[in-house]
PDB file of N, CA and C in Angstrom:
ATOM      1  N   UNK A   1      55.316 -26.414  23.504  1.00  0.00           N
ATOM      2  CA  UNK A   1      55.206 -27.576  22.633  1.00  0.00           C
ATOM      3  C   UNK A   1      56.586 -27.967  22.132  1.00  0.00           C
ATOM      4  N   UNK A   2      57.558 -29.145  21.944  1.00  0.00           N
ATOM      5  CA  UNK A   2      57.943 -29.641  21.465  1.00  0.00           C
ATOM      6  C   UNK A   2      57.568 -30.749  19.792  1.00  0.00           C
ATOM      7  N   UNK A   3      58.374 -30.741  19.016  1.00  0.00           N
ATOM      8  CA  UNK A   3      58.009 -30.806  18.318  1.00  0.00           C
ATOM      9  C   UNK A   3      58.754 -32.928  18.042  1.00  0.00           C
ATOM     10  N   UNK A   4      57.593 -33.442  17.780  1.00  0.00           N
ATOM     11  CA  UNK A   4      57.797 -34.689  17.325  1.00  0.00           C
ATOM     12  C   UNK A   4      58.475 -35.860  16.291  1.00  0.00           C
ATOM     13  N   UNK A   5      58.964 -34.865  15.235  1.00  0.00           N
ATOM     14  CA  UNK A   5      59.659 -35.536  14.169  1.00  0.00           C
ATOM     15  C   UNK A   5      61.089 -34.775  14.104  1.00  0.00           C
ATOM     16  N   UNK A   6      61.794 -35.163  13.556  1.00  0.00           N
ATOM     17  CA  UNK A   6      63.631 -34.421  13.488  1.00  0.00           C
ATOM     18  C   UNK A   6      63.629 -34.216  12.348  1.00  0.00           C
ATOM     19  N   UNK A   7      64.592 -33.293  11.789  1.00  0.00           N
ATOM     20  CA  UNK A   7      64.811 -32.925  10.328  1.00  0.00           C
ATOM     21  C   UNK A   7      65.163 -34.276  10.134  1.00  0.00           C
ATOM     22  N   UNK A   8      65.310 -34.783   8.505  1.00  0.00           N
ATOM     23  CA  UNK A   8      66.159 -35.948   7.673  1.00  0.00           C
ATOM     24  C   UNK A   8      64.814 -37.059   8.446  1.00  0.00           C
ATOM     25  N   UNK A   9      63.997 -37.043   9.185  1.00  0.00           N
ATOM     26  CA  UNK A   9      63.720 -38.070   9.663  1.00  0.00           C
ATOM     27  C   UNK A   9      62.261 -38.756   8.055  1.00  0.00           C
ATOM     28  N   UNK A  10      62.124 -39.824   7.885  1.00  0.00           N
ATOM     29  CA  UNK A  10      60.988 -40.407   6.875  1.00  0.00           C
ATOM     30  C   UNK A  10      59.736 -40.323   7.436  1.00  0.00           C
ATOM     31  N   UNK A  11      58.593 -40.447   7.093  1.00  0.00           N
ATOM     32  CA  UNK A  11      57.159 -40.017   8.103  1.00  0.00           C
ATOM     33  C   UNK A  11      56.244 -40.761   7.174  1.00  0.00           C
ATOM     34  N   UNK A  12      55.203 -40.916   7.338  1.00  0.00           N
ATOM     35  CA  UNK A  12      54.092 -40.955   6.541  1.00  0.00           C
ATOM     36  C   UNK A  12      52.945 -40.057   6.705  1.00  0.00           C
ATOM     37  N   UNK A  13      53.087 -39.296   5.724  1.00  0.00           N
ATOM     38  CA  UNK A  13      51.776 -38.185   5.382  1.00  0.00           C
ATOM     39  C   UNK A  13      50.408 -38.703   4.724  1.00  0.00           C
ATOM     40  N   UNK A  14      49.085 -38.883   5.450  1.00  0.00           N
ATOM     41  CA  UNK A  14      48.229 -38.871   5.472  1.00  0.00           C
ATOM     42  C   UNK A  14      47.284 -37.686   5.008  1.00  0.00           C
ATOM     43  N   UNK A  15      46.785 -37.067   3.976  1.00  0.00           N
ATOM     44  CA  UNK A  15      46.519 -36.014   3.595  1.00  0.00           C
ATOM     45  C   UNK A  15      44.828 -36.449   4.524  1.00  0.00           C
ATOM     46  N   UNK A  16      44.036 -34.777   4.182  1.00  0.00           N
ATOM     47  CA  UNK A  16      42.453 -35.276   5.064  1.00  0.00           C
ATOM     48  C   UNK A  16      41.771 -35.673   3.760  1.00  0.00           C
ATOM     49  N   UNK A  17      41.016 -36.764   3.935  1.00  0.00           N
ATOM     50  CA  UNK A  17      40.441 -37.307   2.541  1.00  0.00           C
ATOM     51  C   UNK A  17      41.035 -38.254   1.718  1.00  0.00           C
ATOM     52  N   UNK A  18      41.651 -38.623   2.240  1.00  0.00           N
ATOM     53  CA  UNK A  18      42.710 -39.536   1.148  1.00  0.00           C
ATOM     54  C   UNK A  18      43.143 -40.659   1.940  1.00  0.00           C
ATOM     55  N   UNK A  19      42.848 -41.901   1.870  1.00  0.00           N
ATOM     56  CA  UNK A  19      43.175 -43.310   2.444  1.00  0.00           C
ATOM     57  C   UNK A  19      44.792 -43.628   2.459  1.00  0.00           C
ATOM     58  N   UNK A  20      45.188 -43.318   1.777  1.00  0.00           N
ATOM     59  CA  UNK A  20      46.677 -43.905   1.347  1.00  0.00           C
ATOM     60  C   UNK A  20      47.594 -42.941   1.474  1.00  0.00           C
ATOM     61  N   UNK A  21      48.847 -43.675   2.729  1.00  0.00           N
ATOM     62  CA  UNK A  21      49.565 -42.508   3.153  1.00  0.00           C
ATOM     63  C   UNK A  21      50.582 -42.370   1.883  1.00  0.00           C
ATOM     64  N   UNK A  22      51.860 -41.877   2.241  1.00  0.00           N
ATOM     65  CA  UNK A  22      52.990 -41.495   1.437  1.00  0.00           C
ATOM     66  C   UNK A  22      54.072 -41.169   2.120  1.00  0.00           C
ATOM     67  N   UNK A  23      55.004 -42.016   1.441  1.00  0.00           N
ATOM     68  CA  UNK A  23      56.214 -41.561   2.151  1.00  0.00           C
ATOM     69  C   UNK A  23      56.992 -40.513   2.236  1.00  0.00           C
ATOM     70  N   UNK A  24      57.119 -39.677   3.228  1.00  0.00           N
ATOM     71  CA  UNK A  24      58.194 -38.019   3.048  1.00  0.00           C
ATOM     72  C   UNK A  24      59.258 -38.056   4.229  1.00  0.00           C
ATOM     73  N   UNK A  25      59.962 -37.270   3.389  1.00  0.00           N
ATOM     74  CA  UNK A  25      60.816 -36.199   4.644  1.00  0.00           C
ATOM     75  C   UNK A  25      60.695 -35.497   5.054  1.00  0.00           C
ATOM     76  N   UNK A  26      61.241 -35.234   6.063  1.00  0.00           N
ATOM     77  CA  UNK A  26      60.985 -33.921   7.080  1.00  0.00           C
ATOM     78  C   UNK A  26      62.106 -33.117   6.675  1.00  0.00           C
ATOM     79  N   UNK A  27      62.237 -31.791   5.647  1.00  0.00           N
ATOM     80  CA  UNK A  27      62.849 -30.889   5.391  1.00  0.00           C
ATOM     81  C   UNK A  27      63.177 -29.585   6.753  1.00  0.00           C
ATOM     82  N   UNK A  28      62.376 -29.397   7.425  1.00  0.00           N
ATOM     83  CA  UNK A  28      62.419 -28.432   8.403  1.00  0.00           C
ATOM     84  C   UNK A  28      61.234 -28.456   9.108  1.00  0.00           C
ATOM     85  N   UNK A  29      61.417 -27.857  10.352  1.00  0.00           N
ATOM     86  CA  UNK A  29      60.715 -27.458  11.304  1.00  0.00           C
ATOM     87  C   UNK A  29      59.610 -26.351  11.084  1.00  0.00           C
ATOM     88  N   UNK A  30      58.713 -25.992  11.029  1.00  0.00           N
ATOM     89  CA  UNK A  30      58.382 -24.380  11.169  1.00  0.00           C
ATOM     90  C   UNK A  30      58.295 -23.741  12.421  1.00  0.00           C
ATOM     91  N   UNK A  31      58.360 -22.688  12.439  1.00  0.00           N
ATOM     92  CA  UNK A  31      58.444 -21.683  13.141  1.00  0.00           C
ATOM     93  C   UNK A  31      57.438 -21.847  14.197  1.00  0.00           C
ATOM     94  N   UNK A  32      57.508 -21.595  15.366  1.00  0.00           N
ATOM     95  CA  UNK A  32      55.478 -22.022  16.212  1.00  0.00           C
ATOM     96  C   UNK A  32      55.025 -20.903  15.762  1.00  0.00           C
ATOM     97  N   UNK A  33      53.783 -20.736  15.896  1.00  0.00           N
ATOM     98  CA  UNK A  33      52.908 -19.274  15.529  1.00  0.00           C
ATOM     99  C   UNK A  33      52.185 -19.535  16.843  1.00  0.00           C
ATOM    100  N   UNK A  34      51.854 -18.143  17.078  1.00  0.00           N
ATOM    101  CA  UNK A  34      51.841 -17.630  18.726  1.00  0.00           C
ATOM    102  C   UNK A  34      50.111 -18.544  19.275  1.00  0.00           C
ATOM    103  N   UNK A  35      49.296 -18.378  17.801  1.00  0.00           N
ATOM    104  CA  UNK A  35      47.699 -18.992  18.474  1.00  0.00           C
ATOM    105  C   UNK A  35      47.576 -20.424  17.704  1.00  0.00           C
ATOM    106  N   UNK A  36      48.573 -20.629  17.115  1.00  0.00           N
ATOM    107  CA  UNK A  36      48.123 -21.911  16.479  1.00  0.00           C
ATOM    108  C   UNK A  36      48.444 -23.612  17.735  1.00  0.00           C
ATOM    109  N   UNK A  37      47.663 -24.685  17.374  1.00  0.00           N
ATOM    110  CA  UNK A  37      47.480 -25.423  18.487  1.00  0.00           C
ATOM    111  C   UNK A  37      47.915 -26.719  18.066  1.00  0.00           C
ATOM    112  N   UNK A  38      49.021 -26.793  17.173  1.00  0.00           N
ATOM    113  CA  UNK A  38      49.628 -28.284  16.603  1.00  0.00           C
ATOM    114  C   UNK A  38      50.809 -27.701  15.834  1.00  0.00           C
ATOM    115  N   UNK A  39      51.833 -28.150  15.818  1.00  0.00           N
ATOM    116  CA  UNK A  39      53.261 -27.636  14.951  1.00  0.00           C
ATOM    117  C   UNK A  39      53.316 -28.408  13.576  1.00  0.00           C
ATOM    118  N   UNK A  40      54.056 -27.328  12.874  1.00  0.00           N
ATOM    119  CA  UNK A  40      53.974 -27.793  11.322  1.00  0.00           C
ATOM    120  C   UNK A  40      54.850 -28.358  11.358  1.00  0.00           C
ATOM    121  N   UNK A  41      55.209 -28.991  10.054  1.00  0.00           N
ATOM    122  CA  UNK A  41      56.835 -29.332   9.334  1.00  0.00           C
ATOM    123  C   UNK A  41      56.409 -28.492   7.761  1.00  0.00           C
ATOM    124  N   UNK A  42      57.657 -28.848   7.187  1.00  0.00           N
ATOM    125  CA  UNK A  42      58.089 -28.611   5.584  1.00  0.00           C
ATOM    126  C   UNK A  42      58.204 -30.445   5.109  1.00  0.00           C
ATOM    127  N   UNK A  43      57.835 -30.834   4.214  1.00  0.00           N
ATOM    128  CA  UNK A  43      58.099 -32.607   4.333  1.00  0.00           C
ATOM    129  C   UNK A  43      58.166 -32.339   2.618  1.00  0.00           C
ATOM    130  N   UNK A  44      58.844 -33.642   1.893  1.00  0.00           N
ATOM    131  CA  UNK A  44      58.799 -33.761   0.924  1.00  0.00           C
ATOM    132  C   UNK A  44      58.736 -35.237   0.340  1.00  0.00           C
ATOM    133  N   UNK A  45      58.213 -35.463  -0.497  1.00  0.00           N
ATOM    134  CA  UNK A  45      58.451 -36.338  -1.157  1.00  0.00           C
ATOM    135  C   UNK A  45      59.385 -36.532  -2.614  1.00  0.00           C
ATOM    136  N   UNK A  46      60.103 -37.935  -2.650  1.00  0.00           N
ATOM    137  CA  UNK A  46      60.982 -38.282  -3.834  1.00  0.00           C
ATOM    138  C   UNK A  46      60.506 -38.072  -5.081  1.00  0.00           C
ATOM    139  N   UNK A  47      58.814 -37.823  -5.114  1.00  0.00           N
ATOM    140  CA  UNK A  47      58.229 -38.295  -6.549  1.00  0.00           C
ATOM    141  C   UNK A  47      57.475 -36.963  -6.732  1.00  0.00           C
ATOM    142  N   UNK A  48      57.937 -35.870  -5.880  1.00  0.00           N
ATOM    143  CA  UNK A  48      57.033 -34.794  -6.116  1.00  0.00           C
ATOM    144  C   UNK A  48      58.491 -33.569  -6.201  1.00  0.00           C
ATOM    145  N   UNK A  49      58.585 -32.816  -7.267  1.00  0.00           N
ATOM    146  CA  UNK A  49      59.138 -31.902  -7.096  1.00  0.00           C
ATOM    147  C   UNK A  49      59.196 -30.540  -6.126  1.00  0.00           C
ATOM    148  N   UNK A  50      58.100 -30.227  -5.563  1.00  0.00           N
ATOM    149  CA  UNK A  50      57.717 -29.301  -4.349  1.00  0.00           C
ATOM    150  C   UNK A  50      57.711 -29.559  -2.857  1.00  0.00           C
ATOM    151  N   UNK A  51      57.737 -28.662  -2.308  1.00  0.00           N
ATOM    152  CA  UNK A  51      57.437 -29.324  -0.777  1.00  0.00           C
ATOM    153  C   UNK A  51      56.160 -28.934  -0.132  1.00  0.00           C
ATOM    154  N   UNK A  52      55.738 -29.418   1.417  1.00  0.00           N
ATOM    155  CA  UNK A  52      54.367 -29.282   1.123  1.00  0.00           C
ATOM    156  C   UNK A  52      54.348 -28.678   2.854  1.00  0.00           C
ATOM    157  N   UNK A  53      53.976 -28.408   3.337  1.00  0.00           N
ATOM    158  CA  UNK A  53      53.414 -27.644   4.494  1.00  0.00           C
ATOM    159  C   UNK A  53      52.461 -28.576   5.314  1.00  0.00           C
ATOM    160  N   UNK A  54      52.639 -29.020   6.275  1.00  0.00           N
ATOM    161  CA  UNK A  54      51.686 -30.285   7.177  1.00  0.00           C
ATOM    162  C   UNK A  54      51.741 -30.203   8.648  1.00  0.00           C
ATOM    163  N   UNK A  55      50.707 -29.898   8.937  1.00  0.00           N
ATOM    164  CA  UNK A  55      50.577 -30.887  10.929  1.00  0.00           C
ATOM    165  C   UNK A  55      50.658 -31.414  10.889  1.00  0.00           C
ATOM    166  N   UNK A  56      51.668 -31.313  12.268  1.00  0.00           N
ATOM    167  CA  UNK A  56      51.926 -32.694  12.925  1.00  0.00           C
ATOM    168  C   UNK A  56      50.743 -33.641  13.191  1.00  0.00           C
ATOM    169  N   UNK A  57      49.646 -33.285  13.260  1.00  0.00           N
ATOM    170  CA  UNK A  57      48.739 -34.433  13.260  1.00  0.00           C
ATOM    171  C   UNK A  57      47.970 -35.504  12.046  1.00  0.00           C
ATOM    172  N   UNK A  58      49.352 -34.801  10.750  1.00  0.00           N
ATOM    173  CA  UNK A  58      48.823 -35.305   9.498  1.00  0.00           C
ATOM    174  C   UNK A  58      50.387 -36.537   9.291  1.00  0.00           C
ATOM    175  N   UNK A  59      50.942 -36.869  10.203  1.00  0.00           N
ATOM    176  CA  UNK A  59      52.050 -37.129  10.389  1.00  0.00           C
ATOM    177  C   UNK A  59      52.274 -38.490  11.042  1.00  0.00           C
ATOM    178  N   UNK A  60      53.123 -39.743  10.304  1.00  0.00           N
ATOM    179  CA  UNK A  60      53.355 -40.514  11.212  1.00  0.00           C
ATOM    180  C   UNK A  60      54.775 -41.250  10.827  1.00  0.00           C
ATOM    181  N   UNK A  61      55.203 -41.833  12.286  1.00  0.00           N
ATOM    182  CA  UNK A  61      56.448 -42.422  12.198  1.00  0.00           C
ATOM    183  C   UNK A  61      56.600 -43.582  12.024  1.00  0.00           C
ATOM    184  N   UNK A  62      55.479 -44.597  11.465  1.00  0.00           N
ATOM    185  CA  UNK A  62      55.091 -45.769  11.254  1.00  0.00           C
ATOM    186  C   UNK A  62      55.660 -46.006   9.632  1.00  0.00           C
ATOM    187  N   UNK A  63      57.182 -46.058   9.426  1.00  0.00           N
ATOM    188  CA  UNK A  63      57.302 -46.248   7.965  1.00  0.00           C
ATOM    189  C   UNK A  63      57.845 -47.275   7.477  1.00  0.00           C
ATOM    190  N   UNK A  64      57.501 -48.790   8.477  1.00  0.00           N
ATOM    191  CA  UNK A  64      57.578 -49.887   8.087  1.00  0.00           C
ATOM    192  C   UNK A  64      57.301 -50.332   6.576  1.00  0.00           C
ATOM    193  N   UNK A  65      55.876 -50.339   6.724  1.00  0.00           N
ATOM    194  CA  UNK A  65      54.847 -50.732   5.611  1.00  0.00           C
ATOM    195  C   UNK A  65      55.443 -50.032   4.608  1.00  0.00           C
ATOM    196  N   UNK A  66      55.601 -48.590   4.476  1.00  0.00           N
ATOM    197  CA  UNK A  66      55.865 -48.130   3.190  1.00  0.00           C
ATOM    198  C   UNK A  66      57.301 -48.410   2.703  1.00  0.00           C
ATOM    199  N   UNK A  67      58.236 -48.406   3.280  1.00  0.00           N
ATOM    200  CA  UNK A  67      59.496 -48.771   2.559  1.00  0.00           C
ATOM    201  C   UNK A  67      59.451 -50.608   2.677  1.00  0.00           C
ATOM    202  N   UNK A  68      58.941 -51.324   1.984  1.00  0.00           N
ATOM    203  CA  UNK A  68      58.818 -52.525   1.597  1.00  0.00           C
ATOM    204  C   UNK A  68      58.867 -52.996   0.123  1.00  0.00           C
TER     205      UNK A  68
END
């Protein structure tokens, strides 16, 4: 697997349950884990002091709309 987003890159995080994405960064890569079947990141947001742990399938590079 290769992994889809670059560090420094902006994304929109889509949490499960929640309509309205948010804008983050991609802080780091994680590590692959040997049985898992989608790659993480570390992402953060400006308005949240913590960082948050996400699949890549919670992930998008569509960050037109949000920086407007």
């Amino acid at each position: 697997m290769s992994f889809k987003f670059l560090v420094g890159q902006n994304v929109e995080y889509t949490p499960i349950g929640e309509k309205t994405a948010g804008l983050y960064k991609i802080m780091r890569q994680m590590p692959e884990e040997q049985q898992a079947t989608e790659l993480k990141y570390r992402i953060k947001s400006e308005t949240e002091v913590y960082e948050r742990n996400v699949p890549e399938s919670q992930l998008s590079s569509d960050v037109g709309a949000a920086s407007e």
